[in-house]
Structure formats: structure tokens, C-alpha cells
N, C-alpha and C. Protein backbone atom coordinates (compact mmCIF):
# COMPACT_ATOMS: atom_id res chain seq x y z
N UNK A 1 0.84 -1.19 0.00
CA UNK A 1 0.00 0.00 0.00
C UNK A 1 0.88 1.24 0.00
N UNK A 2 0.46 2.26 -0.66
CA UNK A 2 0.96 3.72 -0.55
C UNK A 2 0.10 4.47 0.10
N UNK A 3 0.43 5.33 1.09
CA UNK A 3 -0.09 6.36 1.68
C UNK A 3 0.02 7.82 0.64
N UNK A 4 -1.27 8.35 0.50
CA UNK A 4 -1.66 9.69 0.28
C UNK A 4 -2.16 10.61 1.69
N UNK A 5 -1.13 11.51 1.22
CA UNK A 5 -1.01 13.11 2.20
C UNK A 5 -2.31 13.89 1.68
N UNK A 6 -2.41 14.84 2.48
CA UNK A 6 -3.51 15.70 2.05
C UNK A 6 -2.97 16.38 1.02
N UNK A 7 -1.93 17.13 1.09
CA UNK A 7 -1.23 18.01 -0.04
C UNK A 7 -1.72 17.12 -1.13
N UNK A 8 -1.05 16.27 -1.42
CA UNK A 8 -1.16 15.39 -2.55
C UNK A 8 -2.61 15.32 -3.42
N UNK A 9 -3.15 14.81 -2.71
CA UNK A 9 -4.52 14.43 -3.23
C UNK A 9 -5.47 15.97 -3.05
N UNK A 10 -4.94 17.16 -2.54
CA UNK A 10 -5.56 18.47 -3.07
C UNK A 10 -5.09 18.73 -4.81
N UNK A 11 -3.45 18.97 -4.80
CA UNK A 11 -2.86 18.54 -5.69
C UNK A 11 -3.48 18.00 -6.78
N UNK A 12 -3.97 16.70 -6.32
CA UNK A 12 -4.29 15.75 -7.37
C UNK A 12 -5.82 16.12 -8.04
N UNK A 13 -7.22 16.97 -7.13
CA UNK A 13 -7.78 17.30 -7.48
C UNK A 13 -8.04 18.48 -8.09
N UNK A 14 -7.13 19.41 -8.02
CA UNK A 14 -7.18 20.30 -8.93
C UNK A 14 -6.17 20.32 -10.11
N UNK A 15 -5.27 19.32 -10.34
CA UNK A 15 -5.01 18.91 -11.52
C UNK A 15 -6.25 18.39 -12.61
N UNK A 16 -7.14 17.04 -11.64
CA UNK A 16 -7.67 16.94 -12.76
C UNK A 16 -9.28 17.82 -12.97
N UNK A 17 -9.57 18.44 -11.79
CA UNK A 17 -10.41 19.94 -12.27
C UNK A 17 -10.25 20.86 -13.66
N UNK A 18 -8.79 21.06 -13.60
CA UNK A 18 -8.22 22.26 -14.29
C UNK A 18 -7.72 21.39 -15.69
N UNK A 19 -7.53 20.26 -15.49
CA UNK A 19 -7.43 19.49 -17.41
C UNK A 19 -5.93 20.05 -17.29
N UNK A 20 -4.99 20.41 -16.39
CA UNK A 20 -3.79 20.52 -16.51
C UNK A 20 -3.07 19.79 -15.73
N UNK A 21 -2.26 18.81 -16.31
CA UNK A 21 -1.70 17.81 -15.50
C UNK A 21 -0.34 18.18 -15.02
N UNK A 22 -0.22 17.65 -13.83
CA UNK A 22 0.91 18.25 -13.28
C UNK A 22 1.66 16.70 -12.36
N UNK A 23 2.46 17.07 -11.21
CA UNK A 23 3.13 16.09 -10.60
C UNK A 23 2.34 14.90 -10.06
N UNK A 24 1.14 15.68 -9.25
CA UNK A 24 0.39 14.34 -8.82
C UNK A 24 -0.41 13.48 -9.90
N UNK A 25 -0.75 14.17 -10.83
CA UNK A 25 -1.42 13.06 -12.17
C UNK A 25 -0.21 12.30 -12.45
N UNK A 26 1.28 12.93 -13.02
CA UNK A 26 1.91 11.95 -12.86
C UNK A 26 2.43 11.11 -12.43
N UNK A 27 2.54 11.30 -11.21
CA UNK A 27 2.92 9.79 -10.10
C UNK A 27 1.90 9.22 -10.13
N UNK A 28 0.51 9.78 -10.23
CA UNK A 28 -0.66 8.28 -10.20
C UNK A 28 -0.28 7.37 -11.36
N UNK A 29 -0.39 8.56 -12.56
CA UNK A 29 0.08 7.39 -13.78
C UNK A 29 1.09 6.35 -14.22
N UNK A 30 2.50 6.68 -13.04
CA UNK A 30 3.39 6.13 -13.11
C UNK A 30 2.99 4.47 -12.09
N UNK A 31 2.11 4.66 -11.30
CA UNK A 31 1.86 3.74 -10.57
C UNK A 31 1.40 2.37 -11.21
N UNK A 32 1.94 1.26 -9.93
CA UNK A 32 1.38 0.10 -11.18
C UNK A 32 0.23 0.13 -10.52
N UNK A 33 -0.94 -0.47 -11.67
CA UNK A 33 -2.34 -0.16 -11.59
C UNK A 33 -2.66 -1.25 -10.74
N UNK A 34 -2.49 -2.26 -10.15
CA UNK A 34 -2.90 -3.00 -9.26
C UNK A 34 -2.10 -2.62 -7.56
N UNK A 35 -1.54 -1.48 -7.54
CA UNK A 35 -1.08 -0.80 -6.32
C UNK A 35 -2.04 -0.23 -5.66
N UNK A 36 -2.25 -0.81 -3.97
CA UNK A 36 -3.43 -0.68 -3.62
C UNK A 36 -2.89 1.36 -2.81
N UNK A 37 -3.61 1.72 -2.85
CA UNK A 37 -3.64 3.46 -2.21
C UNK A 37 -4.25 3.69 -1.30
N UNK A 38 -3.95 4.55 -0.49
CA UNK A 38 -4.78 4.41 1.03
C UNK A 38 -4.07 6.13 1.25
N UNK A 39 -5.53 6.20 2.85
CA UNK A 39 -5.08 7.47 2.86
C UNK A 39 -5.83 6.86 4.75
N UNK A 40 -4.99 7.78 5.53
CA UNK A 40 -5.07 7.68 7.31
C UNK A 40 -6.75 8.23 7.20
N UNK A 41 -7.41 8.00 7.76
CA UNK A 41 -8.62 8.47 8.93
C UNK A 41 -8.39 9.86 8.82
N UNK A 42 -7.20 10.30 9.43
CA UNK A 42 -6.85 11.71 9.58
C UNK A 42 -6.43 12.70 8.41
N UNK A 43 -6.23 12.01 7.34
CA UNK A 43 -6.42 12.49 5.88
C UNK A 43 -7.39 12.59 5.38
N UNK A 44 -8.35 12.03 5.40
CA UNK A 44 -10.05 12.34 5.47
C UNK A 44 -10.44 13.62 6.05
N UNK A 45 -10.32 13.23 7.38
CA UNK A 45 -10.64 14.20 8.62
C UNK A 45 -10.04 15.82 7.87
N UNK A 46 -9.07 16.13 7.68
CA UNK A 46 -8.54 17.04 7.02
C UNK A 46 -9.22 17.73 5.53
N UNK A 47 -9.73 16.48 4.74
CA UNK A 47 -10.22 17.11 3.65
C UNK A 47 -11.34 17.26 3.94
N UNK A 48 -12.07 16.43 4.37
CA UNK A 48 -13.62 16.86 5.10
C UNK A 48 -13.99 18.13 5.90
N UNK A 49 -12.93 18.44 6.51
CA UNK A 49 -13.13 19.64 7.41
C UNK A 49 -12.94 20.88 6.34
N UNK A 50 -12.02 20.75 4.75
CA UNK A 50 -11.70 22.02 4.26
C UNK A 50 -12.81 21.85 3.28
N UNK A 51 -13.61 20.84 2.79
CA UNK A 51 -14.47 20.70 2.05
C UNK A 51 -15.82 22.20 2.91
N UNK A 52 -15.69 20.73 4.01
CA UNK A 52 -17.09 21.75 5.08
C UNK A 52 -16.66 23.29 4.98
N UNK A 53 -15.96 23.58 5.06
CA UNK A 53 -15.31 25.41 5.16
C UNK A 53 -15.38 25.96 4.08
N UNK A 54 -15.73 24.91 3.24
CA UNK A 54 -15.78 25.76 1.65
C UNK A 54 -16.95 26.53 1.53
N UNK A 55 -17.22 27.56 0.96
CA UNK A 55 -17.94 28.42 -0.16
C UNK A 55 -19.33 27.40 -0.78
N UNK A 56 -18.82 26.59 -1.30
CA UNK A 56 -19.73 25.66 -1.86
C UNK A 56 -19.04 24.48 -1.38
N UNK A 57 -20.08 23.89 -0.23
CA UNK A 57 -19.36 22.53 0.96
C UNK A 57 -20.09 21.43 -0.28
N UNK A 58 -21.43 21.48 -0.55
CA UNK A 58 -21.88 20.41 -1.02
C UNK A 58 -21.22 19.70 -2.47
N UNK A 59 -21.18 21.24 -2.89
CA UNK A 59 -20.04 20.65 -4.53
C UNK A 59 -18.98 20.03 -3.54
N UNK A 60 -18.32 20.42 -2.82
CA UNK A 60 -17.28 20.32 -2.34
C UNK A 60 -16.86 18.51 -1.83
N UNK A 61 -18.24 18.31 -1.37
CA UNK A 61 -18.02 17.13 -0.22
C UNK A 61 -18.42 16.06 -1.29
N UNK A 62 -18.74 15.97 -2.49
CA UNK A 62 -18.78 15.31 -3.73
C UNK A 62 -17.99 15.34 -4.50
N UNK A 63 -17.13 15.96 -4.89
CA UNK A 63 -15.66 16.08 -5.27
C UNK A 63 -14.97 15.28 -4.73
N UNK A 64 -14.79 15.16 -3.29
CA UNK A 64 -14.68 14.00 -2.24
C UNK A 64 -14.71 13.02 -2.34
N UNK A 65 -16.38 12.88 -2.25
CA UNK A 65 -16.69 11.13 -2.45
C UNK A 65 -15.95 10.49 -3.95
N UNK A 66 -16.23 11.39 -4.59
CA UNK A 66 -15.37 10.97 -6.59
C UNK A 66 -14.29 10.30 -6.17
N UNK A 67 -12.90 11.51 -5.58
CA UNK A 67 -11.98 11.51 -5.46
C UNK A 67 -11.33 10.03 -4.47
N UNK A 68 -12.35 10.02 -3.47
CA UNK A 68 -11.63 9.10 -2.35
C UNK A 68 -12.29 7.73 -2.71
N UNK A 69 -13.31 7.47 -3.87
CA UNK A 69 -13.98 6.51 -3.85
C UNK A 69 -12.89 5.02 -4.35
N UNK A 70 -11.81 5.08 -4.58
CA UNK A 70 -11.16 4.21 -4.89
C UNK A 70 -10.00 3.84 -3.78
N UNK A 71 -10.00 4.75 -3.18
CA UNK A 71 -9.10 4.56 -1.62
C UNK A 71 -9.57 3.65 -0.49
N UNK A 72 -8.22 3.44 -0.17
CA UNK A 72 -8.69 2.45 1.65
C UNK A 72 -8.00 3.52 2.50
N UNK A 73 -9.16 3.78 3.54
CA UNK A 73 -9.28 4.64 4.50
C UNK A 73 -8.44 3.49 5.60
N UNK A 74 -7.40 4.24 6.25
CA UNK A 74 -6.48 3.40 7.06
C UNK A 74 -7.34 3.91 8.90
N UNK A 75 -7.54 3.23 9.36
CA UNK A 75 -7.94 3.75 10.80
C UNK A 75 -7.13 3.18 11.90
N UNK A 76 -6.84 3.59 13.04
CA UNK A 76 -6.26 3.32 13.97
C UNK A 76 -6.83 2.04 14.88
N UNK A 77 -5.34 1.28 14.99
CA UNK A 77 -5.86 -0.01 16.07
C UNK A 77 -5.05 -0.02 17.01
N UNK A 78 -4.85 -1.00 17.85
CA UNK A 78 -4.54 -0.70 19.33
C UNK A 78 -3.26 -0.72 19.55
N UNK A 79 -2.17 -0.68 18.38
CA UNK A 79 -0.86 -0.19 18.59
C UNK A 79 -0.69 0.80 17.90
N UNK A 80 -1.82 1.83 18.03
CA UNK A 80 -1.32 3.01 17.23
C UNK A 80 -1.13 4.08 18.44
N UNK A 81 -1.87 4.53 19.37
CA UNK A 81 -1.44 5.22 20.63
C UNK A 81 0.08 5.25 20.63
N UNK A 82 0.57 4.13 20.96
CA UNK A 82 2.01 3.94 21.42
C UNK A 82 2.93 4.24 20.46
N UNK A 83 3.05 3.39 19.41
CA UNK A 83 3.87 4.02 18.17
C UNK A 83 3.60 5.59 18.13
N UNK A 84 2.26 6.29 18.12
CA UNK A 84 2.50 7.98 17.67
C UNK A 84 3.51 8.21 18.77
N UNK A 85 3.51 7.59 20.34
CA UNK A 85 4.25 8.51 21.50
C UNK A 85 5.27 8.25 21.25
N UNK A 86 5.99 7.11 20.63
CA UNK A 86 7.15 7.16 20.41
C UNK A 86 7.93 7.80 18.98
N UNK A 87 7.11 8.06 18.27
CA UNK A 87 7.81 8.74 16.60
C UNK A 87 7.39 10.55 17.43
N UNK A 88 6.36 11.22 18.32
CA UNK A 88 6.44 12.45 19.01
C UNK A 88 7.63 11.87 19.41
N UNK A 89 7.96 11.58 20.71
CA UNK A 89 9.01 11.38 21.89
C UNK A 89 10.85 11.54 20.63
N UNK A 90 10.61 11.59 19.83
CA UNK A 90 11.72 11.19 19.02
C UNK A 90 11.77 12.38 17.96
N UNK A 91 10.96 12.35 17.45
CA UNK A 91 11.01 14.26 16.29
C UNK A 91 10.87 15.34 17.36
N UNK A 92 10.42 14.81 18.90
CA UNK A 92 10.24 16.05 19.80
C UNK A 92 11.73 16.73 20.15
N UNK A 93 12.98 15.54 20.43
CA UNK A 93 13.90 15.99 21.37
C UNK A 93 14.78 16.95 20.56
N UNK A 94 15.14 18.20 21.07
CA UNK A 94 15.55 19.16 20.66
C UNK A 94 15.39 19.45 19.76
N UNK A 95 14.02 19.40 19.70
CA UNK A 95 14.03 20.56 18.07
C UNK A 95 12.07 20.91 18.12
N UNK A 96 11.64 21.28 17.38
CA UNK A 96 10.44 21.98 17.16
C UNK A 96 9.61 20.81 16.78
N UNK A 97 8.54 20.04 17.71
CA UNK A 97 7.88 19.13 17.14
C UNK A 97 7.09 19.23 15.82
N UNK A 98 6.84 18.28 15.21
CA UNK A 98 6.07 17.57 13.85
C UNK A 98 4.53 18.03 14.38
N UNK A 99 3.62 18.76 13.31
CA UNK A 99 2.63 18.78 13.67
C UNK A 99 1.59 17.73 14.28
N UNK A 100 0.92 18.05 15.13
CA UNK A 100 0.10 17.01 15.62
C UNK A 100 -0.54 16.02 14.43
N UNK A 101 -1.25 16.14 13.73
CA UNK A 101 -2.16 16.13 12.22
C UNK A 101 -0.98 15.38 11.38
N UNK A 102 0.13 16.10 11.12
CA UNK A 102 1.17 15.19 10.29
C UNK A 102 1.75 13.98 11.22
N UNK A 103 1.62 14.24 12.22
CA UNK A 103 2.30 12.91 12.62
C UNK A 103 1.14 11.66 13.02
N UNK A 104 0.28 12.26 13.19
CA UNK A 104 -1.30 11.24 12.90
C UNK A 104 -0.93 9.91 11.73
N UNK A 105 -0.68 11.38 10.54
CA UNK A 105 -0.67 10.96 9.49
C UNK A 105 0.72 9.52 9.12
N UNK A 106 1.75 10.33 9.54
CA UNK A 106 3.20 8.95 9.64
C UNK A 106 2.97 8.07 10.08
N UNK A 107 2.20 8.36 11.36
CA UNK A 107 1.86 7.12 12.34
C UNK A 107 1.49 6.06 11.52
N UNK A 108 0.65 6.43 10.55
CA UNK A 108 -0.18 5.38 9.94
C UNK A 108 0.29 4.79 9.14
N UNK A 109 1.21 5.77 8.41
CA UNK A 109 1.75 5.45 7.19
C UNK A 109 3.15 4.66 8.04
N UNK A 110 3.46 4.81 9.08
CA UNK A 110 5.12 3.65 9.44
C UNK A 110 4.26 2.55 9.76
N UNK A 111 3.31 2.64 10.43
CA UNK A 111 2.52 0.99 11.36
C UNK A 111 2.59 -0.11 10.12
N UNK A 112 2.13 0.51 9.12
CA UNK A 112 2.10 -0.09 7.64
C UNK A 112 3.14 -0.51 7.36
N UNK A 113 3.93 0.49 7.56
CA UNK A 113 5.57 0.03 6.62
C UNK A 113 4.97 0.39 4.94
N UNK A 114 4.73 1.58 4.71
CA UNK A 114 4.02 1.83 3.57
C UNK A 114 4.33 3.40 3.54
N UNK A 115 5.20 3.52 2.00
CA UNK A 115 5.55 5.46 1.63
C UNK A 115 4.74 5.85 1.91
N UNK A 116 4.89 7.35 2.27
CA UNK A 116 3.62 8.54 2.36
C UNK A 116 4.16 9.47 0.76
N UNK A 117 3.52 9.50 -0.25
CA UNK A 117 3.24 10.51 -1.26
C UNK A 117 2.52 11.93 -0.57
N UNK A 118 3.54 13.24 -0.32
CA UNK A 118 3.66 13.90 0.04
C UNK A 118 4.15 15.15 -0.96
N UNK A 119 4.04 16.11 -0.70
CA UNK A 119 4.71 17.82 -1.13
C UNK A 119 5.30 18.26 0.12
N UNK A 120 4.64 18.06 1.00
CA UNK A 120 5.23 18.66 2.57
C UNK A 120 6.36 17.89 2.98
N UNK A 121 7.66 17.75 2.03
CA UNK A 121 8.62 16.90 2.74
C UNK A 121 9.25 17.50 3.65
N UNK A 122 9.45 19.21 3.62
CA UNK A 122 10.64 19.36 4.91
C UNK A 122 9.94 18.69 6.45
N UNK A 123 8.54 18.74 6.70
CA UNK A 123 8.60 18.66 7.98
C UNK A 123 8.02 16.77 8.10
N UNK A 124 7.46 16.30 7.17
CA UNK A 124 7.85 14.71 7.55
C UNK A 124 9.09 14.27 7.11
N UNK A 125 10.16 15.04 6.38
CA UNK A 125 11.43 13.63 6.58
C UNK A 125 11.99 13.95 8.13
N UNK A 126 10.92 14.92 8.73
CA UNK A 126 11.76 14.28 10.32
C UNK A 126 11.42 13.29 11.23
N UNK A 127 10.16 12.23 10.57
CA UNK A 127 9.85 11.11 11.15
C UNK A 127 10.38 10.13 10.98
N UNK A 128 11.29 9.00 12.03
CA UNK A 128 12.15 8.40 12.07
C UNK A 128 11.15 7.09 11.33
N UNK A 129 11.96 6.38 10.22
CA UNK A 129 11.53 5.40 9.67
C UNK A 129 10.15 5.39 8.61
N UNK A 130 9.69 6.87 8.61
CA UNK A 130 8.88 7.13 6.97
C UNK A 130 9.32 7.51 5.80
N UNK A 131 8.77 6.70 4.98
CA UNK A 131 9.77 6.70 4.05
C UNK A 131 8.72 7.55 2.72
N UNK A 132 9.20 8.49 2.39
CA UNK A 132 8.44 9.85 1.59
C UNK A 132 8.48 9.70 -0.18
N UNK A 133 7.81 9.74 -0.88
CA UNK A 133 8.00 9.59 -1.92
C UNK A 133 7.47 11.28 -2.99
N UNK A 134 7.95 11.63 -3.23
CA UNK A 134 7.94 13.76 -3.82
C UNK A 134 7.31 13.28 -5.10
N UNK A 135 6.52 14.29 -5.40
CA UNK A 135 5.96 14.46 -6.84
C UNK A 135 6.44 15.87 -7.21
């Protein structure tokens, strides 16, 4: 499985809105087509909440369903608590922690052992053992 970031899959929907293809159309296309794609609970949670804030939520939250209808929604099980305290406890020590929300997001994507397809690399390559793939 590959993990999709929020960046990404915003990215990815206004590429194919706008009929102008850009990085994220091409890494989908580069993908082999039986590569399963997934996106955290908390990658949802994120687009759902900017959908709801939109101008027009209802276009918005259907754009959504289009977009995510081929994804596996990853949700948290009972070694996910512990793994986030330890990938915090570890991007925390001396230096400026990983956003709460992005590290949701690693969490899910290391438990897996599965890339995160990302734009936001400066602040996840500071999660120990995720492994980032750039469009």
C-alpha cells in the first residue's frame, strides 16, 4: 500500500479539475495499476473539514466522495497510541515538534511500513523510519 497526504490528493484534485496535469497526475500514472492506495482516517478528517469550510461545501463534499472513492481509508488499532508517543518522543527531542495532524498521518503510514506521497517533505522527513516519496 501507498499512503496519500492531504497536499497530494488536493494537488491531485485540482489537476484533474483544471485538465492541466501536473506532478500528482503523474505519479498516479506512473503507478502500477494494481497498487493498492490508502489514505489515514486523519487524511479524510482534514479534507472533510476544508471541504465543510468551503464556499460551496456540497459541490465540495462530492468532489470527495469521486476523489476518495477508490481509496482504503487506514484507521487506527490498538498499537497506534504507542507508536505515535514514540515517533512524538523522538522528532520532539531538541528541536520543534512535527505537527500534531502530520504525525497522525506517519503514524499510519510507518505501522504499515508503507511510503507517504507527500509535497510537505521538509517537515515529515523528520519522522524516524517514513519513508516519503515527492511528486
Amino acid at each position: 500500500m501507498i499512503h496519500l497526504d492531504t497536499s497530494f490528493l488536493i494537488d491531485l484534485h485540482r489537476e484533474t479539475v483544471s485538465g492541466r496535469p501536473g506532478g500528482a497526475l503523474d505519479l498516479i500514472e506512473s503507478l502500477n495499476p494494481n497498487e493498492l492506495l490508502g489514505v489515514s482516517v486523519h487524511v479524510a478528517c482534514e479534507l472533510r473539514a476544508g471541504a465543510e469550510l468551503s464556499r460551496q461545501a456540497l459541490r465540495e463534499h462530492e468532489a470527495l466522495d469521486e476523489l476518495m472513492s477508490g481509496l482504503h481509508v487506514v484507521y487506527p488499532d490498538d498499537r497506534f497510541a504507542s507508536h505515535y508517543a514514540r515517533l512524538l518522543a523522538a522528532t520532539t527531542r531538541g528541536s520543534k515538534p512535527v505537527a500534531a495532524m502530520d504525525l497522525l498521518i506517519a503514524t499510519a503510514a510507518t505501522l504499515g511500513d508503507a511510503p507517504l506521497v507527500t509535497r510537505n517533505v521538509k517537515d515529515f522527513s523528520r519522522v524516524p523510519g517514513l519513508r516519503l516519496l515527492k511528486y
